[in-house]
Protein backbone atom coordinates (compact mmCIF):
# COMPACT_ATOMS: atom_id res chain seq x y z
CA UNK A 1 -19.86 -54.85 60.45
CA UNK A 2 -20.49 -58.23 58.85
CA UNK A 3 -19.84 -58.96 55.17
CA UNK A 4 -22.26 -61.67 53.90
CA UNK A 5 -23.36 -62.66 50.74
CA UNK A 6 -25.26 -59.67 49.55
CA UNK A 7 -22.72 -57.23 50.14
CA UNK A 8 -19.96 -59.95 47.92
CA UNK A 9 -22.58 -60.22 44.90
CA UNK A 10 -23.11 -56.48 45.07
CA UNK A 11 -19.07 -55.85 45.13
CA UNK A 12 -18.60 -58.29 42.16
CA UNK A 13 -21.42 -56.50 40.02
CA UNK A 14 -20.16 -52.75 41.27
CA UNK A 15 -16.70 -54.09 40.26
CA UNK A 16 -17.85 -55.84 36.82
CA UNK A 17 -19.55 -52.22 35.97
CA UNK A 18 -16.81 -49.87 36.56
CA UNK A 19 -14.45 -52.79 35.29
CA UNK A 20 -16.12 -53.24 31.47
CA UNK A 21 -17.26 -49.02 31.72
CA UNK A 22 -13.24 -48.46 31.66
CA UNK A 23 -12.46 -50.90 28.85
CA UNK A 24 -15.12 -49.42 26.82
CA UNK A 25 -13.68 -46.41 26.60
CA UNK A 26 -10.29 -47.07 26.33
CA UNK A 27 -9.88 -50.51 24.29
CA UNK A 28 -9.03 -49.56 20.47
CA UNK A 29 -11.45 -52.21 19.05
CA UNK A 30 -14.68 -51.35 18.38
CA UNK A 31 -16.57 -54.90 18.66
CA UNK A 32 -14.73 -55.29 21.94
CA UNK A 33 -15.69 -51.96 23.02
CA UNK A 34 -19.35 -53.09 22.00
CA UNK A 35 -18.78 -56.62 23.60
CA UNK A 36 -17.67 -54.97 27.22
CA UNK A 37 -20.49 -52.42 26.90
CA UNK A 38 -23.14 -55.16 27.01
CA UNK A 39 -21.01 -56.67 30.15
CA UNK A 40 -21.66 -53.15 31.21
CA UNK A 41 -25.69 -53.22 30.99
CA UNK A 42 -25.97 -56.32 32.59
CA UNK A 43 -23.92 -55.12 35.08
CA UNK A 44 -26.01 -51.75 35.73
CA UNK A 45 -29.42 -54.31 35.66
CA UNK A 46 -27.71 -56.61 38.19
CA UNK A 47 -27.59 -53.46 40.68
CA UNK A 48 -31.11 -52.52 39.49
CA UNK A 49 -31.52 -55.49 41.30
CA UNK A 50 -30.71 -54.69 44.72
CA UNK A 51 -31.69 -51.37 44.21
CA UNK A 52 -35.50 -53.71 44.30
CA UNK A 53 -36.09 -51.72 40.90
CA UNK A 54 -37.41 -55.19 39.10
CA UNK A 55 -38.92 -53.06 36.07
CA UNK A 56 -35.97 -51.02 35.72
CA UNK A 57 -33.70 -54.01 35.90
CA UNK A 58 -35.98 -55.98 32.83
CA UNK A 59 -36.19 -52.79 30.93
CA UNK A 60 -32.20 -52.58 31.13
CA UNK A 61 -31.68 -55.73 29.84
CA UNK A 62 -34.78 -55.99 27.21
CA UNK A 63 -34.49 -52.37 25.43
CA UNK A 64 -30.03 -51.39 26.11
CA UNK A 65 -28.77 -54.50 25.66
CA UNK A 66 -32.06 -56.73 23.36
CA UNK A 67 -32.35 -53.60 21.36
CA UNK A 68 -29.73 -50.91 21.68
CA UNK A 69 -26.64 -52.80 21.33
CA UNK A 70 -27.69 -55.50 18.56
CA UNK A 71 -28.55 -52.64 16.62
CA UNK A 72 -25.16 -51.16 17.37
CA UNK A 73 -23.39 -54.21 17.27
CA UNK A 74 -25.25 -54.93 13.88
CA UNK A 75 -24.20 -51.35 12.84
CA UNK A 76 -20.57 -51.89 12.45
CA UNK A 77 -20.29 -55.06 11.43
CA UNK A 78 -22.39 -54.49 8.27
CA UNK A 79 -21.15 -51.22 7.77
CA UNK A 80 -17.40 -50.90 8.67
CA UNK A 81 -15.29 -52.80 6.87
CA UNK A 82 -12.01 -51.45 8.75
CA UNK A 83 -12.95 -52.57 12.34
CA UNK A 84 -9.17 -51.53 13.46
CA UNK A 85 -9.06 -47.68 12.75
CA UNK A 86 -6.15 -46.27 14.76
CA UNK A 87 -7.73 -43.30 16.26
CA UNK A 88 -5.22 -40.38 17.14
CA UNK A 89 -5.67 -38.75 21.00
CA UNK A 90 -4.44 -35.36 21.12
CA UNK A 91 -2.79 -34.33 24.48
CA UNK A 92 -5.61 -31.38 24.73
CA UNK A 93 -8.45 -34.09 24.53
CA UNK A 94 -6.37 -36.01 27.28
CA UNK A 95 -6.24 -32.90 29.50
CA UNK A 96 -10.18 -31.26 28.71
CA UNK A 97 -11.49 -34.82 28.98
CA UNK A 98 -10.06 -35.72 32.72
CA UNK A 99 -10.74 -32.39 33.61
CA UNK A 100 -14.34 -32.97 33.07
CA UNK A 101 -14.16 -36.28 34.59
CA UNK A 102 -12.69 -35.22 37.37
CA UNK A 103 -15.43 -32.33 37.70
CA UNK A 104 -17.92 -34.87 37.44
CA UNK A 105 -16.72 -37.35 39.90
CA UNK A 106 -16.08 -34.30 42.54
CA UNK A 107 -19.81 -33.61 41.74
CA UNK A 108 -21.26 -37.20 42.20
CA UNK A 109 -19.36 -37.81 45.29
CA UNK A 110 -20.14 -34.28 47.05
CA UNK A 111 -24.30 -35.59 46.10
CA UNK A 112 -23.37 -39.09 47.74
CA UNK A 113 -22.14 -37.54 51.04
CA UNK A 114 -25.04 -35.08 51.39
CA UNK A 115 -27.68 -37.24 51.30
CA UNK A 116 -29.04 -38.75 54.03
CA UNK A 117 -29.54 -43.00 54.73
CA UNK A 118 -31.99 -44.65 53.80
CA UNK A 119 -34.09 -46.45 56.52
CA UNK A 120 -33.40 -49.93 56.21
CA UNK A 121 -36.23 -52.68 55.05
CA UNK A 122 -36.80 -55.54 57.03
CA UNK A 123 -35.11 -58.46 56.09
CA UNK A 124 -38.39 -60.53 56.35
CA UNK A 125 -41.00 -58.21 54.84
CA UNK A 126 -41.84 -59.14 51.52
CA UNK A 127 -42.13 -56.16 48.90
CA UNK A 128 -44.59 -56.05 45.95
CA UNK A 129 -43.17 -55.91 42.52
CA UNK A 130 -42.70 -52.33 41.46
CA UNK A 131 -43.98 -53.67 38.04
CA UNK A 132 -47.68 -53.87 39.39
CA UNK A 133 -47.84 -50.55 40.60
CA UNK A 134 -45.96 -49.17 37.27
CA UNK A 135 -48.77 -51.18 35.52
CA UNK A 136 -51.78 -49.06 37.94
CA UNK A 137 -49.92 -45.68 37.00
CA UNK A 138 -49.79 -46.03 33.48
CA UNK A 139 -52.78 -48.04 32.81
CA UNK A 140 -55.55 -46.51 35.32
CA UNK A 141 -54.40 -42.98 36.38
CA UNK A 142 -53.03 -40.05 34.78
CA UNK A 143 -50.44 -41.60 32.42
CA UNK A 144 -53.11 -43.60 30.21
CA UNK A 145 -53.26 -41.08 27.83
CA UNK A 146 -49.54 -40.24 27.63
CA UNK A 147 -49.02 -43.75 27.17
CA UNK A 148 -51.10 -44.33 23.90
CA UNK A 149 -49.82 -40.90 22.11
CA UNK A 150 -46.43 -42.20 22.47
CA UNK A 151 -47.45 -45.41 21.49
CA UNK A 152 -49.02 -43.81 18.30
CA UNK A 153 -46.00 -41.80 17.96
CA UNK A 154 -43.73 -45.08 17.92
CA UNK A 155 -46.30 -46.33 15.23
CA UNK A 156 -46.10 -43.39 13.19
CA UNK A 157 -42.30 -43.38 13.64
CA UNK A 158 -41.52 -47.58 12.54
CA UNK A 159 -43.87 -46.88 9.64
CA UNK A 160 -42.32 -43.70 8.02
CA UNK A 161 -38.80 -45.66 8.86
CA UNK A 162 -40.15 -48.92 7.18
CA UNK A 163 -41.11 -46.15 3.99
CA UNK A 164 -38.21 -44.96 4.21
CA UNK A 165 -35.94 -47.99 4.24
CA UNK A 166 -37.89 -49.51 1.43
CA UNK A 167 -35.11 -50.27 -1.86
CA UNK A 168 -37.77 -49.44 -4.53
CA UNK A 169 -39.76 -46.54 -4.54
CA UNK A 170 -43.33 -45.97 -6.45
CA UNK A 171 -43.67 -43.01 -7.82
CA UNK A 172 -47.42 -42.03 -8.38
């Protein structure tokens, strides 16, 4: 079996996502936590990557880690002013929690070893961009009008926020 350079890069991000997934959840700082979880995301869109998943790997990076994490990032540090809480772990969250970890892991790897390889793609072929054919399912076939109720939805939804973030209030 030869190891080239696509199986190293894909090692390095596998490594850098279960890597900054473990000090997320067991570093005692919160911005740190925050900080590794965004290693995390761009980790999980770097093996969107060679999954050939393009829009997937764009969306990762543009909505978790543009929009998701700012906003939690901006979260606590404009609203905790303790950032080094000692949190207390019982030894029945220890046990409960690996115990569903466990459960989950025996899960995911009994789906990895019953299902079947994928047929390889040739090296040379070149692939079209899943975003183009994302872009003819949601703009020309059936999802067009799912699309533009959730996009009226999201409208709806930044405008009632917006009302409801506003500091002074008119009463009528």
């Amino acid at each position: 079996m030869e190891f080239g350079l696509k199986q190293l890069v894909f090692y390095v991000f596998a490594l850098l996502t279960v890597g900054s997934a473990v000090i997320v959840v067991t570093i005692r700082n919160i911005v740190y936590a925050a900080f590794s979880l965004m290693m995390t995301l761009f980790s999980v869109a770097g093996l969107y990557v060679f999954l050939q998943a393009d829009f997937l790997a764009a969306t990762q990076v543009v909505v978790y880690v543009g929009g998701i994490l700012v906003l939690i990032l901006f979260g606590v540090m404009m609203t905790s002013g303790r950032l080094d809480m000692k949190l207390k772990m019982e030894r029945g969250q220890l046990f409960w929690g690996g115990l569903v970890s466990l459960l989950i892991f025996i899960l995911l790897l009994s789906v990895i070893t019953n299902t079947p390889q994928w047929k390889n793609v040739d090296e040379g072929a070149s692939l079209e961009p899943t975003t183009h054919q994302i872009g003819e399912m949601i703009m020309r076939q059936e999802f067009l009008l799912p699309f533009e109720v959730t996009s009226i939805l999201l409208l709806v939804a930044l405008i009632g926020a917006a009302l409801i973030s506003r500091k002074e209030v008119r009463e009528e």
